[in-house]
N, C-alpha and C. Protein backbone atom coordinates (compact mmCIF):
# COMPACT_ATOMS: atom_id res chain seq x y z
N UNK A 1 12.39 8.05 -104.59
CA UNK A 1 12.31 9.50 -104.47
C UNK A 1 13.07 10.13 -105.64
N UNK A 2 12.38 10.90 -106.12
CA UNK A 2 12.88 11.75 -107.22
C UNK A 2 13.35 13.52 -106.99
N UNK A 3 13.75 13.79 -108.17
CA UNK A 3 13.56 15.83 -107.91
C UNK A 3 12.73 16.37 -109.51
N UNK A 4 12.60 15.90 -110.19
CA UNK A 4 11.97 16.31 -111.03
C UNK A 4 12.59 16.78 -112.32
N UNK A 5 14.48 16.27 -112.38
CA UNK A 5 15.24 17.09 -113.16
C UNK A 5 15.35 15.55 -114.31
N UNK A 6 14.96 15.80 -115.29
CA UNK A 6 15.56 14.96 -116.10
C UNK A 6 16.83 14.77 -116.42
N UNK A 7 17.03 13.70 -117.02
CA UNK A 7 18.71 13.65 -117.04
C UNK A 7 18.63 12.56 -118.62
N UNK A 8 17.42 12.22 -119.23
CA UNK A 8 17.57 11.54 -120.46
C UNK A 8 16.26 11.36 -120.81
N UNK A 9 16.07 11.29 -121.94
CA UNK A 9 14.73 11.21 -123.02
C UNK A 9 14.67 9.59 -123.19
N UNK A 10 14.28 8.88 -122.96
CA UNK A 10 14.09 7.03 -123.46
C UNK A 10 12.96 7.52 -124.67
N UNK A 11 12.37 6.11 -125.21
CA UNK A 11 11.65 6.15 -126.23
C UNK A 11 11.33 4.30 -125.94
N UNK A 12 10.20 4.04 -126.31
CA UNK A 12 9.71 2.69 -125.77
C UNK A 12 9.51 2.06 -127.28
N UNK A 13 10.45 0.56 -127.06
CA UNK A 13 10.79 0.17 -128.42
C UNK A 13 10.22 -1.27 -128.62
N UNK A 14 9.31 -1.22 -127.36
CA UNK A 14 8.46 -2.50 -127.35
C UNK A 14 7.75 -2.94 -126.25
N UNK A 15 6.07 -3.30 -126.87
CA UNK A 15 5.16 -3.66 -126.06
C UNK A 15 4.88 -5.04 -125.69
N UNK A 16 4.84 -6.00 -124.56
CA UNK A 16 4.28 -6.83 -124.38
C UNK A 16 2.91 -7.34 -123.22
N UNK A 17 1.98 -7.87 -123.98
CA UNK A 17 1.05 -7.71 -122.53
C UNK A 17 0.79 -9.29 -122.53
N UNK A 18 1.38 -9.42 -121.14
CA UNK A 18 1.45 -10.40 -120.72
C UNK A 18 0.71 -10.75 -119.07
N UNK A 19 -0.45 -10.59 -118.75
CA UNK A 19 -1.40 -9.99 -118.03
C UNK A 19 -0.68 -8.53 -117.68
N UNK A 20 -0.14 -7.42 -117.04
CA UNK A 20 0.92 -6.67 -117.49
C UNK A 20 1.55 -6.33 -118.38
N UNK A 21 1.57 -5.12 -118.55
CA UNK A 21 2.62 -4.29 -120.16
C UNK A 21 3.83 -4.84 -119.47
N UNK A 22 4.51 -5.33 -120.64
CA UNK A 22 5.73 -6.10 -119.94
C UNK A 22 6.82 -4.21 -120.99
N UNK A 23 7.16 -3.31 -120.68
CA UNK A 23 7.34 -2.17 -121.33
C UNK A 23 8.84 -2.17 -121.71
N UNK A 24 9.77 -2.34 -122.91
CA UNK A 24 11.50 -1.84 -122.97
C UNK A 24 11.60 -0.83 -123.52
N UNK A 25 12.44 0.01 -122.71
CA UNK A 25 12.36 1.58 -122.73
C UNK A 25 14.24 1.60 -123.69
N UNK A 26 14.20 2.05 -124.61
CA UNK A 26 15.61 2.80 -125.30
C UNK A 26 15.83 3.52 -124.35
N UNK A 27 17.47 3.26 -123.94
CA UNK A 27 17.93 4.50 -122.68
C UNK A 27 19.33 5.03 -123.08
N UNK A 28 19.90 6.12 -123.39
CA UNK A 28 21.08 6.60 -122.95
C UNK A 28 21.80 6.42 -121.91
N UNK A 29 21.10 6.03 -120.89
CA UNK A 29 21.61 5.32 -119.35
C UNK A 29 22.65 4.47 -119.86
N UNK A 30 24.08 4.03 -119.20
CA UNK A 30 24.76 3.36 -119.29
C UNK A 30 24.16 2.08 -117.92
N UNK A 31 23.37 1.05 -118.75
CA UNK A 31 22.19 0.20 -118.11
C UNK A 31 23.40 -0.92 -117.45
N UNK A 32 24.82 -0.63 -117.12
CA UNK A 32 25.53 -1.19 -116.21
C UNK A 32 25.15 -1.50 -115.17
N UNK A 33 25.60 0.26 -115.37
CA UNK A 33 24.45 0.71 -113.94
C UNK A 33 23.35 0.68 -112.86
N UNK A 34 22.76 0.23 -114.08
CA UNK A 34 21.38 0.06 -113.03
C UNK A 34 20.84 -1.37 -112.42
N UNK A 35 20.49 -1.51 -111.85
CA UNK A 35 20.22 -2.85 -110.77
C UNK A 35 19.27 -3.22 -110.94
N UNK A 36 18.99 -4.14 -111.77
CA UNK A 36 17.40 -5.33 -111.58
C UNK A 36 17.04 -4.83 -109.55
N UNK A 37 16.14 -4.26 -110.11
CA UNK A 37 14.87 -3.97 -109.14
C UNK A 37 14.77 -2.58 -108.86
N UNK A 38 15.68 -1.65 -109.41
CA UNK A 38 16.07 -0.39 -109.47
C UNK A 38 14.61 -0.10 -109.71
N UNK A 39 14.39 2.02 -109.43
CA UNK A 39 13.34 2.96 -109.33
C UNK A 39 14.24 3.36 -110.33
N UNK A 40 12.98 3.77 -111.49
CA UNK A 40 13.38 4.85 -112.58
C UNK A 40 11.83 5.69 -112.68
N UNK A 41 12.04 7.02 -112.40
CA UNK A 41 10.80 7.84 -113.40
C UNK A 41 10.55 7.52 -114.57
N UNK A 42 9.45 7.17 -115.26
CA UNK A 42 9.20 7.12 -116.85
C UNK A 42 8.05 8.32 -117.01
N UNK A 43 8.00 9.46 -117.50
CA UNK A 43 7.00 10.60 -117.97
C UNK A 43 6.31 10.65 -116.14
N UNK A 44 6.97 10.40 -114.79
CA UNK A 44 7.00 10.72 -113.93
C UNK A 44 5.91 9.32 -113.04
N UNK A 45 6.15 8.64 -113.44
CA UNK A 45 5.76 7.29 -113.17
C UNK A 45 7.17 6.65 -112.54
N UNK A 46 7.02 5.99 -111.33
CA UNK A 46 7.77 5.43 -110.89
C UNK A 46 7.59 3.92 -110.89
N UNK A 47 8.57 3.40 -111.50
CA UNK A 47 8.37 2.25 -112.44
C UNK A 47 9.87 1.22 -112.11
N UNK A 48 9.65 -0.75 -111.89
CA UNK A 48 10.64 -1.00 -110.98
C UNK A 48 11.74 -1.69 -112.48
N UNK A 49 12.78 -2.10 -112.35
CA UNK A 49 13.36 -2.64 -113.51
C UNK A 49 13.69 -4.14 -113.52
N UNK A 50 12.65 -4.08 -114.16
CA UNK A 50 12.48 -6.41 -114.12
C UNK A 50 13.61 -6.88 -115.35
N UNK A 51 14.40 -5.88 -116.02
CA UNK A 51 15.17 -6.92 -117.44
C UNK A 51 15.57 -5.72 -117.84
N UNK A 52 17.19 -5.84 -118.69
CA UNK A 52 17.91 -5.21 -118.84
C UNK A 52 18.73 -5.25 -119.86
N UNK A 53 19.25 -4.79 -120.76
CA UNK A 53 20.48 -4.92 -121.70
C UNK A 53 21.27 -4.00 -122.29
N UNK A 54 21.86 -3.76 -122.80
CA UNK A 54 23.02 -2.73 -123.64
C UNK A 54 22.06 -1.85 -123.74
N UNK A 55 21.50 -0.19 -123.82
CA UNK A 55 20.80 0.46 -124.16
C UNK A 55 19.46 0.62 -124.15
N UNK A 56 18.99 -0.64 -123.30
CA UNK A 56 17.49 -0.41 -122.93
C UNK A 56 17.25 -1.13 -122.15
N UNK A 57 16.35 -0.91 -120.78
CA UNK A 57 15.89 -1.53 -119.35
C UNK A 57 14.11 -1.94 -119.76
N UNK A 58 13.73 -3.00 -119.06
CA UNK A 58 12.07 -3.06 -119.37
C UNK A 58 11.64 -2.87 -117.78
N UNK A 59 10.08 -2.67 -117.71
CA UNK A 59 9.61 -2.38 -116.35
C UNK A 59 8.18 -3.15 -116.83
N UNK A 60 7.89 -3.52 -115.61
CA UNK A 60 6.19 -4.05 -116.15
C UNK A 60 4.87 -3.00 -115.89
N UNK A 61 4.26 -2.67 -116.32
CA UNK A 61 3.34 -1.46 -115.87
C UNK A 61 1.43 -2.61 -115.94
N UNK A 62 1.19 -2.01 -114.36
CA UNK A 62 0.06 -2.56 -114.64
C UNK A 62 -1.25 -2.31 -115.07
N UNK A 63 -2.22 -2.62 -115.01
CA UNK A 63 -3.40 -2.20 -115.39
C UNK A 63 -3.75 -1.66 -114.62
N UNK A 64 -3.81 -1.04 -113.24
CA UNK A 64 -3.78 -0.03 -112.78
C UNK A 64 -3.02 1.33 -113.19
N UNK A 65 -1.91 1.26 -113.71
CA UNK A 65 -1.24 2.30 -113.77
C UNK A 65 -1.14 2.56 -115.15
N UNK A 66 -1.60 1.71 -115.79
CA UNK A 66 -2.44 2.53 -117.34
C UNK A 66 -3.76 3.20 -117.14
N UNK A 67 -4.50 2.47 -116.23
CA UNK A 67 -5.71 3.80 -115.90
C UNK A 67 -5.29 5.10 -115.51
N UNK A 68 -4.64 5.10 -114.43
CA UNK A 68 -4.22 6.35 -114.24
C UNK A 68 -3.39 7.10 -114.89
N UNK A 69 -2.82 6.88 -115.69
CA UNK A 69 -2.04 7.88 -116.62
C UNK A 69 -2.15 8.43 -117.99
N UNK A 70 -1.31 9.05 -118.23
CA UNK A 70 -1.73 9.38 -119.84
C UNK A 70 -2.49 8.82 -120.62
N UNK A 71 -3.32 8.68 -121.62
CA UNK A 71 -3.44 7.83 -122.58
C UNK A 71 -2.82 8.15 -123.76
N UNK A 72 -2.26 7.06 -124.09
CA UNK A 72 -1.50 6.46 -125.24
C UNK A 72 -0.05 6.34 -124.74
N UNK A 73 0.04 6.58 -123.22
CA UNK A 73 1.54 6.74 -123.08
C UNK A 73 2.46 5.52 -123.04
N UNK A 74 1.64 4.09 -123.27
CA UNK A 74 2.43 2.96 -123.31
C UNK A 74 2.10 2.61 -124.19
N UNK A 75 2.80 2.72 -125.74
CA UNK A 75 2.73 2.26 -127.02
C UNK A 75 4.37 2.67 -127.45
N UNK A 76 4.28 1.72 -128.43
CA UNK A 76 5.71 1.93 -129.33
C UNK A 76 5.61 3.10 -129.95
N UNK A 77 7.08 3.67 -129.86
CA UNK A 77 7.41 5.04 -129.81
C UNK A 77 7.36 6.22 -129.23
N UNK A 78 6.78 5.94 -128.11
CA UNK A 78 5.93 6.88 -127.84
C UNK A 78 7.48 7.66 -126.50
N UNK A 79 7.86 8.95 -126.93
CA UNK A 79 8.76 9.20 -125.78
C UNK A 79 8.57 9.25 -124.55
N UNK A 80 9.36 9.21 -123.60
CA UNK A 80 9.03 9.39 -122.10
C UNK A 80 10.60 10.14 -121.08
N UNK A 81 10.17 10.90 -120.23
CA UNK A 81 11.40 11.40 -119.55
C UNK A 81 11.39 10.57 -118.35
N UNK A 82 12.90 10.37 -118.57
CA UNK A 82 13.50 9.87 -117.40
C UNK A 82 14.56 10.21 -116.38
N UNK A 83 13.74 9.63 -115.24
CA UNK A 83 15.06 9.91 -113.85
C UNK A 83 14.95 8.79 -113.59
N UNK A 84 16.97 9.09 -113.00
CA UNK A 84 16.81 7.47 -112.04
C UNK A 84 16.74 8.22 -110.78
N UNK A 85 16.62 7.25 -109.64
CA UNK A 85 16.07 7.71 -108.16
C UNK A 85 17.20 8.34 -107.82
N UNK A 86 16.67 9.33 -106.77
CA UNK A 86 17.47 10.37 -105.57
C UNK A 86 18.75 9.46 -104.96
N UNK A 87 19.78 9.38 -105.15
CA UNK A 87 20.69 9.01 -103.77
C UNK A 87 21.06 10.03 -102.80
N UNK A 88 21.69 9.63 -101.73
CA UNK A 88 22.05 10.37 -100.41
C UNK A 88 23.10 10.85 -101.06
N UNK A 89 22.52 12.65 -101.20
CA UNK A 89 24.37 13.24 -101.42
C UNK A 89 24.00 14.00 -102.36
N UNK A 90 22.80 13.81 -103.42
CA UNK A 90 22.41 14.18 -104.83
C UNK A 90 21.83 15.51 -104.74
N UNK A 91 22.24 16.38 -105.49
CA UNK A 91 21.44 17.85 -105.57
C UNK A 91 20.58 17.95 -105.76
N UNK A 92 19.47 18.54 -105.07
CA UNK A 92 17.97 18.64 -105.25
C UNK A 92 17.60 19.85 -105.80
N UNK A 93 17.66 20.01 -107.23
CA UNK A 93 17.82 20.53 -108.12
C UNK A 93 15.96 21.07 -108.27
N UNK A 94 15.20 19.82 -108.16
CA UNK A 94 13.87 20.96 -108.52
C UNK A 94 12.84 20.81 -107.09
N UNK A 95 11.72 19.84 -106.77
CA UNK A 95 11.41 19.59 -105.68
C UNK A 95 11.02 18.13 -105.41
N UNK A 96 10.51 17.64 -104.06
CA UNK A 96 10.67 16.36 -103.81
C UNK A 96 9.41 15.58 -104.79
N UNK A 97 9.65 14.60 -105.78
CA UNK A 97 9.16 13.94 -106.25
C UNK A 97 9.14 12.44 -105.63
N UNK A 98 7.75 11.85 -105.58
CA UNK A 98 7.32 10.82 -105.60
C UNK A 98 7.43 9.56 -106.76
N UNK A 99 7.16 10.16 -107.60
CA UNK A 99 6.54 9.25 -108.68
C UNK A 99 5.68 8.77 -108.74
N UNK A 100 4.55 9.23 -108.22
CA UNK A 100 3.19 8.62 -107.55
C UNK A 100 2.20 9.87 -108.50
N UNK A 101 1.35 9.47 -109.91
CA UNK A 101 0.99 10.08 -110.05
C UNK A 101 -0.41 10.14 -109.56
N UNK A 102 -0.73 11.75 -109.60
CA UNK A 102 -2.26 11.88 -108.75
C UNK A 102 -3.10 12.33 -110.12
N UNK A 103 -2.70 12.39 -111.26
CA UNK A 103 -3.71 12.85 -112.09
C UNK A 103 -3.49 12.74 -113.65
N UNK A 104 -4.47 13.30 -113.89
CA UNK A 104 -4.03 13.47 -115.72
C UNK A 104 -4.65 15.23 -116.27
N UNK A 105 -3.74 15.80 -116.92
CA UNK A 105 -4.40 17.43 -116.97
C UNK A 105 -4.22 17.13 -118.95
N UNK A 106 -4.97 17.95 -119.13
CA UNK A 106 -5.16 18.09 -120.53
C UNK A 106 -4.19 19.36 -121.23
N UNK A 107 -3.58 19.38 -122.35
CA UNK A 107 -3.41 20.77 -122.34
C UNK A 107 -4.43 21.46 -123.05
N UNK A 108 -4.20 22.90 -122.64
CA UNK A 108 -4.76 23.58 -123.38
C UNK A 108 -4.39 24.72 -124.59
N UNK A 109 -3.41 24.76 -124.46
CA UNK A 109 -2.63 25.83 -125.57
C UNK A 109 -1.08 25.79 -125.48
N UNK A 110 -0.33 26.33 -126.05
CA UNK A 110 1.13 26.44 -125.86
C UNK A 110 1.11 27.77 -126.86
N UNK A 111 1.33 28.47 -126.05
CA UNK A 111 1.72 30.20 -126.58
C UNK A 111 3.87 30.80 -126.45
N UNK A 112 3.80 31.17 -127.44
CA UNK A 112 5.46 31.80 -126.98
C UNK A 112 5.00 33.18 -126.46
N UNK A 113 6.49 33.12 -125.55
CA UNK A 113 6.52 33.99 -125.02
C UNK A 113 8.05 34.57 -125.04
N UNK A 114 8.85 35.58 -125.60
CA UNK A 114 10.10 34.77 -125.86
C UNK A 114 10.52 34.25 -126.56
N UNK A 115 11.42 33.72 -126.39
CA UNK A 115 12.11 32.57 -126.37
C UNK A 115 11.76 31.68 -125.75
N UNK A 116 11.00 31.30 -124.82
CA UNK A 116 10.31 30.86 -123.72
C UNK A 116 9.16 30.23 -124.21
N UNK A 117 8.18 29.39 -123.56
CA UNK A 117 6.95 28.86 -124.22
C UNK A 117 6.02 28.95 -123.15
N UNK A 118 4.27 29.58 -123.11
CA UNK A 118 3.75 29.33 -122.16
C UNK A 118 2.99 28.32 -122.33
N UNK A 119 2.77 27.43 -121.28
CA UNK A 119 1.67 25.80 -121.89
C UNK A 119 0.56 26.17 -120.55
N UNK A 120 -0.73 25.90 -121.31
CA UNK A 120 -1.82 26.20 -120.14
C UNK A 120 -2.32 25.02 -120.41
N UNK A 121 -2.58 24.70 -119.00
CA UNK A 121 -3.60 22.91 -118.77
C UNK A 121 -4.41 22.98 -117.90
N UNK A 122 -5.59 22.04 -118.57
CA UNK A 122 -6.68 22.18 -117.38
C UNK A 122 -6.74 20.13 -116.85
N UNK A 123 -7.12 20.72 -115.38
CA UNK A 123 -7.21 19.34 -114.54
C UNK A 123 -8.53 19.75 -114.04
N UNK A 124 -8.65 18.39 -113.49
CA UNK A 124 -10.24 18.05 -112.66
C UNK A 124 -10.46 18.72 -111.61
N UNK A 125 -11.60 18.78 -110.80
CA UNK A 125 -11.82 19.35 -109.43
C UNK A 125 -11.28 18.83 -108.73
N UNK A 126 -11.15 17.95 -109.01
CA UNK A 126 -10.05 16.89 -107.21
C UNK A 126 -8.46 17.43 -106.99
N UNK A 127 -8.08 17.99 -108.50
CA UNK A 127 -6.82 18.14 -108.35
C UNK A 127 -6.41 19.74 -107.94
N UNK A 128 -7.62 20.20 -108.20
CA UNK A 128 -8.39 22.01 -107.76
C UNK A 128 -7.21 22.44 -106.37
N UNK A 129 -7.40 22.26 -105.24
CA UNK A 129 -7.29 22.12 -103.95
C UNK A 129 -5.39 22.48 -103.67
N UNK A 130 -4.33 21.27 -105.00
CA UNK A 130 -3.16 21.31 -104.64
C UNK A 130 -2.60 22.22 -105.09
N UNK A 131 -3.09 23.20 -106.54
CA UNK A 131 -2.57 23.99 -107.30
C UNK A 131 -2.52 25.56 -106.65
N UNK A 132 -1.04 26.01 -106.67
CA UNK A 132 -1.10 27.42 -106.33
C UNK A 132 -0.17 28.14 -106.78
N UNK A 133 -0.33 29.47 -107.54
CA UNK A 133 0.32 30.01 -108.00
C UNK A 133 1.89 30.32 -107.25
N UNK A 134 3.20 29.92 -107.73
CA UNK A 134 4.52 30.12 -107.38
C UNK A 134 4.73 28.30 -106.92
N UNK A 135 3.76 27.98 -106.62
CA UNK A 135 4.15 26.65 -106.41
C UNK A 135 4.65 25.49 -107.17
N UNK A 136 5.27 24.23 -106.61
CA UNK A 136 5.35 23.07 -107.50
C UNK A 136 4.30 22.21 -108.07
N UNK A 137 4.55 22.01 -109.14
CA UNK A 137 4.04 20.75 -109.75
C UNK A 137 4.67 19.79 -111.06
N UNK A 138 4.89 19.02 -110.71
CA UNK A 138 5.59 18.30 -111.74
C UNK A 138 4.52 17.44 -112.88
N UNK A 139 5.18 17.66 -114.23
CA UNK A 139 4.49 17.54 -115.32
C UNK A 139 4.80 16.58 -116.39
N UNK A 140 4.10 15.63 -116.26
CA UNK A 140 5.71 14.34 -117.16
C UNK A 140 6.87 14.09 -116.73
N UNK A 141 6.56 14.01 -115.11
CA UNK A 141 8.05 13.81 -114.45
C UNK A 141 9.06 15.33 -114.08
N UNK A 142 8.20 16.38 -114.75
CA UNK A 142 9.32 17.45 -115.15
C UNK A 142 8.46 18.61 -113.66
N UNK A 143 9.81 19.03 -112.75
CA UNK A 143 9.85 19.27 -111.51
C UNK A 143 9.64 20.84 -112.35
N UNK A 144 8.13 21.86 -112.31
CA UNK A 144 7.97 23.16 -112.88
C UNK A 144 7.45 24.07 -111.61
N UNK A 145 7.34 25.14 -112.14
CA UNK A 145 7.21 26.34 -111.00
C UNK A 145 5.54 26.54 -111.46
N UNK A 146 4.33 26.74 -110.92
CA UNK A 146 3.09 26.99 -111.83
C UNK A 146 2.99 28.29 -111.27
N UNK A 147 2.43 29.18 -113.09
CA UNK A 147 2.22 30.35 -113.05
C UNK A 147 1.43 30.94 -112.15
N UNK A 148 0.26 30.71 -112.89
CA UNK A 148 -1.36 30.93 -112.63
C UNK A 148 -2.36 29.95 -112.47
N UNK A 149 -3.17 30.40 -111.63
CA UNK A 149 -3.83 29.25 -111.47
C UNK A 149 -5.21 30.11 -111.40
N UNK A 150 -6.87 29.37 -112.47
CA UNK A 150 -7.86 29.65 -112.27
C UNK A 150 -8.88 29.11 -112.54
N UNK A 151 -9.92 29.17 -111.43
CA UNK A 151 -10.67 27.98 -111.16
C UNK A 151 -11.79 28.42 -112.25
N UNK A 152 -12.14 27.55 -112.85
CA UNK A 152 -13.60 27.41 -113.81
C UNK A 152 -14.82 27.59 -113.11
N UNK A 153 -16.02 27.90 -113.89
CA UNK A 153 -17.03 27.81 -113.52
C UNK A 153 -17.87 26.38 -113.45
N UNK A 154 -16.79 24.75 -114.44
CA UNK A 154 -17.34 23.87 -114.21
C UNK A 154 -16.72 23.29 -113.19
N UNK A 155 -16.30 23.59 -112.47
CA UNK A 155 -15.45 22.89 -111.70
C UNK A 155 -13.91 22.42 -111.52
N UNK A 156 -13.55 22.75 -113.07
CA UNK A 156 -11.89 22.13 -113.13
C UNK A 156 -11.78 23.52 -113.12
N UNK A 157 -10.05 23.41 -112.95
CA UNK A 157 -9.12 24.40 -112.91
C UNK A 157 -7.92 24.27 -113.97
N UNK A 158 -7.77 25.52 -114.40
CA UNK A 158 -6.45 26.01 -115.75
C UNK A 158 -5.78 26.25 -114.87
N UNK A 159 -4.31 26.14 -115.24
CA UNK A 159 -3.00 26.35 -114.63
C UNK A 159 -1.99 26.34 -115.94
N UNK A 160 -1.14 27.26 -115.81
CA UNK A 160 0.29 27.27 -116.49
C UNK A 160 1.57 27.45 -116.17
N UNK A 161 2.49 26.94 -117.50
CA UNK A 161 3.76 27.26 -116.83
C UNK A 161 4.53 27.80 -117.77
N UNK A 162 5.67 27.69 -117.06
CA UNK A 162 6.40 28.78 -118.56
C UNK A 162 7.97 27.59 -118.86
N UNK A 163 7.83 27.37 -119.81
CA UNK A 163 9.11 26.41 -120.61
C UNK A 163 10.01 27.02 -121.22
N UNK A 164 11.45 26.94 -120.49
CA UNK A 164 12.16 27.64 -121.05
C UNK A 164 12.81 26.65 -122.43
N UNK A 165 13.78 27.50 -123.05
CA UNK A 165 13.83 26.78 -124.24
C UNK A 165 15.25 25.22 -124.01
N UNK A 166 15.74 25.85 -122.61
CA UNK A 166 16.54 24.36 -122.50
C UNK A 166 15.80 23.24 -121.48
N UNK A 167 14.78 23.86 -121.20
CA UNK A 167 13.95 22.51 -120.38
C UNK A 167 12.63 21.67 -121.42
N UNK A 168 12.37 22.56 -123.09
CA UNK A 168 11.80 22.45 -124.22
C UNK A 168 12.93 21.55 -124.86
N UNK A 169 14.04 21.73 -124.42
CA UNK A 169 15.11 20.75 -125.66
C UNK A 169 15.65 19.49 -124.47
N UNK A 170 15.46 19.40 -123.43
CA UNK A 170 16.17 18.24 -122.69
C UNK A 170 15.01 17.53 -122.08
N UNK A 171 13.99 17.65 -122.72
CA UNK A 171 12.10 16.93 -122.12
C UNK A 171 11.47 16.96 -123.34
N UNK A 172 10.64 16.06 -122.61
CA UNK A 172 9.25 15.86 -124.22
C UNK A 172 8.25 16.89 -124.43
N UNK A 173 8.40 18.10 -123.20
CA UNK A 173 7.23 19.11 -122.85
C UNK A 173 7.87 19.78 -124.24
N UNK A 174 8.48 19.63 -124.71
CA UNK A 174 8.80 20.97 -125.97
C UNK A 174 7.87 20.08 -127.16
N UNK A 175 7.52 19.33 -127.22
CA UNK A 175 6.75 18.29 -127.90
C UNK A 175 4.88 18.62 -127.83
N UNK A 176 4.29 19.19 -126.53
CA UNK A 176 3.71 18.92 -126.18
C UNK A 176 2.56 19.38 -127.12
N UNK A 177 1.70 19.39 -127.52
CA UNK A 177 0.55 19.85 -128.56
C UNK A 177 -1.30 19.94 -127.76
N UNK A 178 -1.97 20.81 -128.33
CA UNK A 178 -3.33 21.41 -127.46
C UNK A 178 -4.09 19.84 -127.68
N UNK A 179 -4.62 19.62 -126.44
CA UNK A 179 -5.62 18.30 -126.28
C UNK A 179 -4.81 17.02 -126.02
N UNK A 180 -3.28 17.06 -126.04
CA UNK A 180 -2.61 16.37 -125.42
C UNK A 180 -2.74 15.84 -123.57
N UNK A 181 -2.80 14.84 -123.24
CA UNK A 181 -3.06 14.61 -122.04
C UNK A 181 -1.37 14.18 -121.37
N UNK A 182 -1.06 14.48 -120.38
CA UNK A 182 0.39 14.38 -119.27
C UNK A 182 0.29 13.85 -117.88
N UNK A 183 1.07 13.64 -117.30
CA UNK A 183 0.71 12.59 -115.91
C UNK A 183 1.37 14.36 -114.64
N UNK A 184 0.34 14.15 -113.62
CA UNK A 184 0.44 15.27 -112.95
C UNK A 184 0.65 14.24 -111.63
N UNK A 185 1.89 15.39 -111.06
CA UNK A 185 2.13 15.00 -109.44
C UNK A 185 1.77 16.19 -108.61
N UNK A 186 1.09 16.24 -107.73
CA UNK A 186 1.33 17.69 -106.98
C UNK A 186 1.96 17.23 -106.17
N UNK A 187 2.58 18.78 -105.50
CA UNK A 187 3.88 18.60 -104.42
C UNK A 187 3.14 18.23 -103.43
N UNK A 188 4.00 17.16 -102.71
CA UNK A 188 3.72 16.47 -102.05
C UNK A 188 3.59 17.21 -100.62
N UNK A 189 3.85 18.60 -100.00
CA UNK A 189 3.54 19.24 -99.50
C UNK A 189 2.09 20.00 -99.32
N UNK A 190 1.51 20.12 -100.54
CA UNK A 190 0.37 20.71 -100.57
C UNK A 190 -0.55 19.07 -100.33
N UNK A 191 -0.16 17.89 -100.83
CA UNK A 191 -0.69 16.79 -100.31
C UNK A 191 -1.30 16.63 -98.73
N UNK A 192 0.09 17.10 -98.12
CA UNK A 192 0.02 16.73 -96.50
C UNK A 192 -0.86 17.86 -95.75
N UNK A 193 -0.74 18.92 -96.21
CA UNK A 193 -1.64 20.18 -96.00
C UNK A 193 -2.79 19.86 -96.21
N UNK A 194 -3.42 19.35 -97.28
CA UNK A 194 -5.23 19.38 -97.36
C UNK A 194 -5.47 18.02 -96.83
N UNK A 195 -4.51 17.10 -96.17
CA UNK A 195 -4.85 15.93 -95.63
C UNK A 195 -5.36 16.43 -93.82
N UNK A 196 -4.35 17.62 -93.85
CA UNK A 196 -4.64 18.08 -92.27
C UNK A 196 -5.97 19.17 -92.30
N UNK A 197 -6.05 20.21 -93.27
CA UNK A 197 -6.97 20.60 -93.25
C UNK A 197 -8.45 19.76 -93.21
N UNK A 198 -8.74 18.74 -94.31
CA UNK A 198 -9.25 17.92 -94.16
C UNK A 198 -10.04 17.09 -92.56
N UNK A 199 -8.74 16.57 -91.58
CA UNK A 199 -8.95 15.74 -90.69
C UNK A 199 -9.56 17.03 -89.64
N UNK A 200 -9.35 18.38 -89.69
CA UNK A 200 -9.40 19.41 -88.65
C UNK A 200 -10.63 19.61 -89.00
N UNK A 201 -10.67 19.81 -90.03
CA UNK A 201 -13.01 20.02 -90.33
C UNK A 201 -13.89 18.67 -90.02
N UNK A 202 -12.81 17.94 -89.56
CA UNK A 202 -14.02 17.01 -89.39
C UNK A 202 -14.12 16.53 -87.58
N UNK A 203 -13.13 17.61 -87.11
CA UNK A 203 -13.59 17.51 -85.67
C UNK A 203 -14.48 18.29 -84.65
């Protein structure tokens, strides 16, 4: 279980595929810390920790979970935000994260606003249903408030958010560029909602 607040930028300093991306992530984490078999977010992927050393942890990612996510997001260099998991006691600073991603949204622009940045992305019809304006959705791991939300005439839906300039300097979203693709969670609330709406139309 996550909240969506980053707490360090990694950078992936080596690929191995060994039926599995065998993945070692560069960490600022003091990797004492962390426990062979430990939950870490990677760009909001919840990912387990098989190997460890001074400044960088590896995780294995499978071929499932390269379909579903970004593309290009497991290659050398490539940055990623990280959390380590929720403990009992920990401030829940943005909202309840999974690490279970449900999608991939494209962007579509990054406009200033401000000092501030607005980033508009469009997702598929399936992901249509969780998005609502004032609500959560987390974006590369990153726990955001979504602006607006409006449905297309092909079926997908645009949504935005607004980046302030210290959640642009402590995440990779200040990075982010038009036609770029990101790993989407919806809140896991609006999950349980269209699961009930769902089961009630079909009685």
């Amino acid at each position: 279980m996550f909240t969506g607040i980053i707490t360090d930028i990694g950078a992936i300093d080596a690929v191995e595929n060994r039926g599995d991306r065998r993945v070692r992530i560069a960490t600022g984490y003091d990797t004492a810390t962390i426990d062979h078999g430990a939950s870490i977010a990677c760009s909001g992927v919840c990912l387990t920790v098989v190997d460890k050393g001074p400044g960088w942890f590896a995780v294995d990612v499978s071929g499932e979970t390269v379909s579903r996510t970004a593309s290009a997001q497991w290659h050398e260099g490539r940055r990623l935000n990280l959390e380590r998991a929720l403990k009992v006691g920990d401030e829940l600073g943005g909202h309840i994260v999974t690490g279970h991603v449900d999608g991939v949204a494209t962007v579509l622009g990054v406009c200033p606003e401000g000092d501030s940045r607005r980033i508009g992305f469009t997702v598929p019809a399936s992901l249509a249903p969780y998005l609502a304006a004032k609500g959560s959705v987390t974006v590369d791991g990153v726990s955001l408030t979504v602006n607006d939300v409006a449905d297309q005439p092909d079926g997908t839906t645009h949504f935005s958010v607004n980046i302030i300039p210290h959640t642009a300097e402590v995440t990779t979203l200040g990075d982010l560029e038009t036609g770029q693709q990101v790993n989407i969670e919806i809140d896991v609330l609006a999950r349980y909602l269209q699961r009930m709406e769902a089961a009630r139309g079909q009685r």
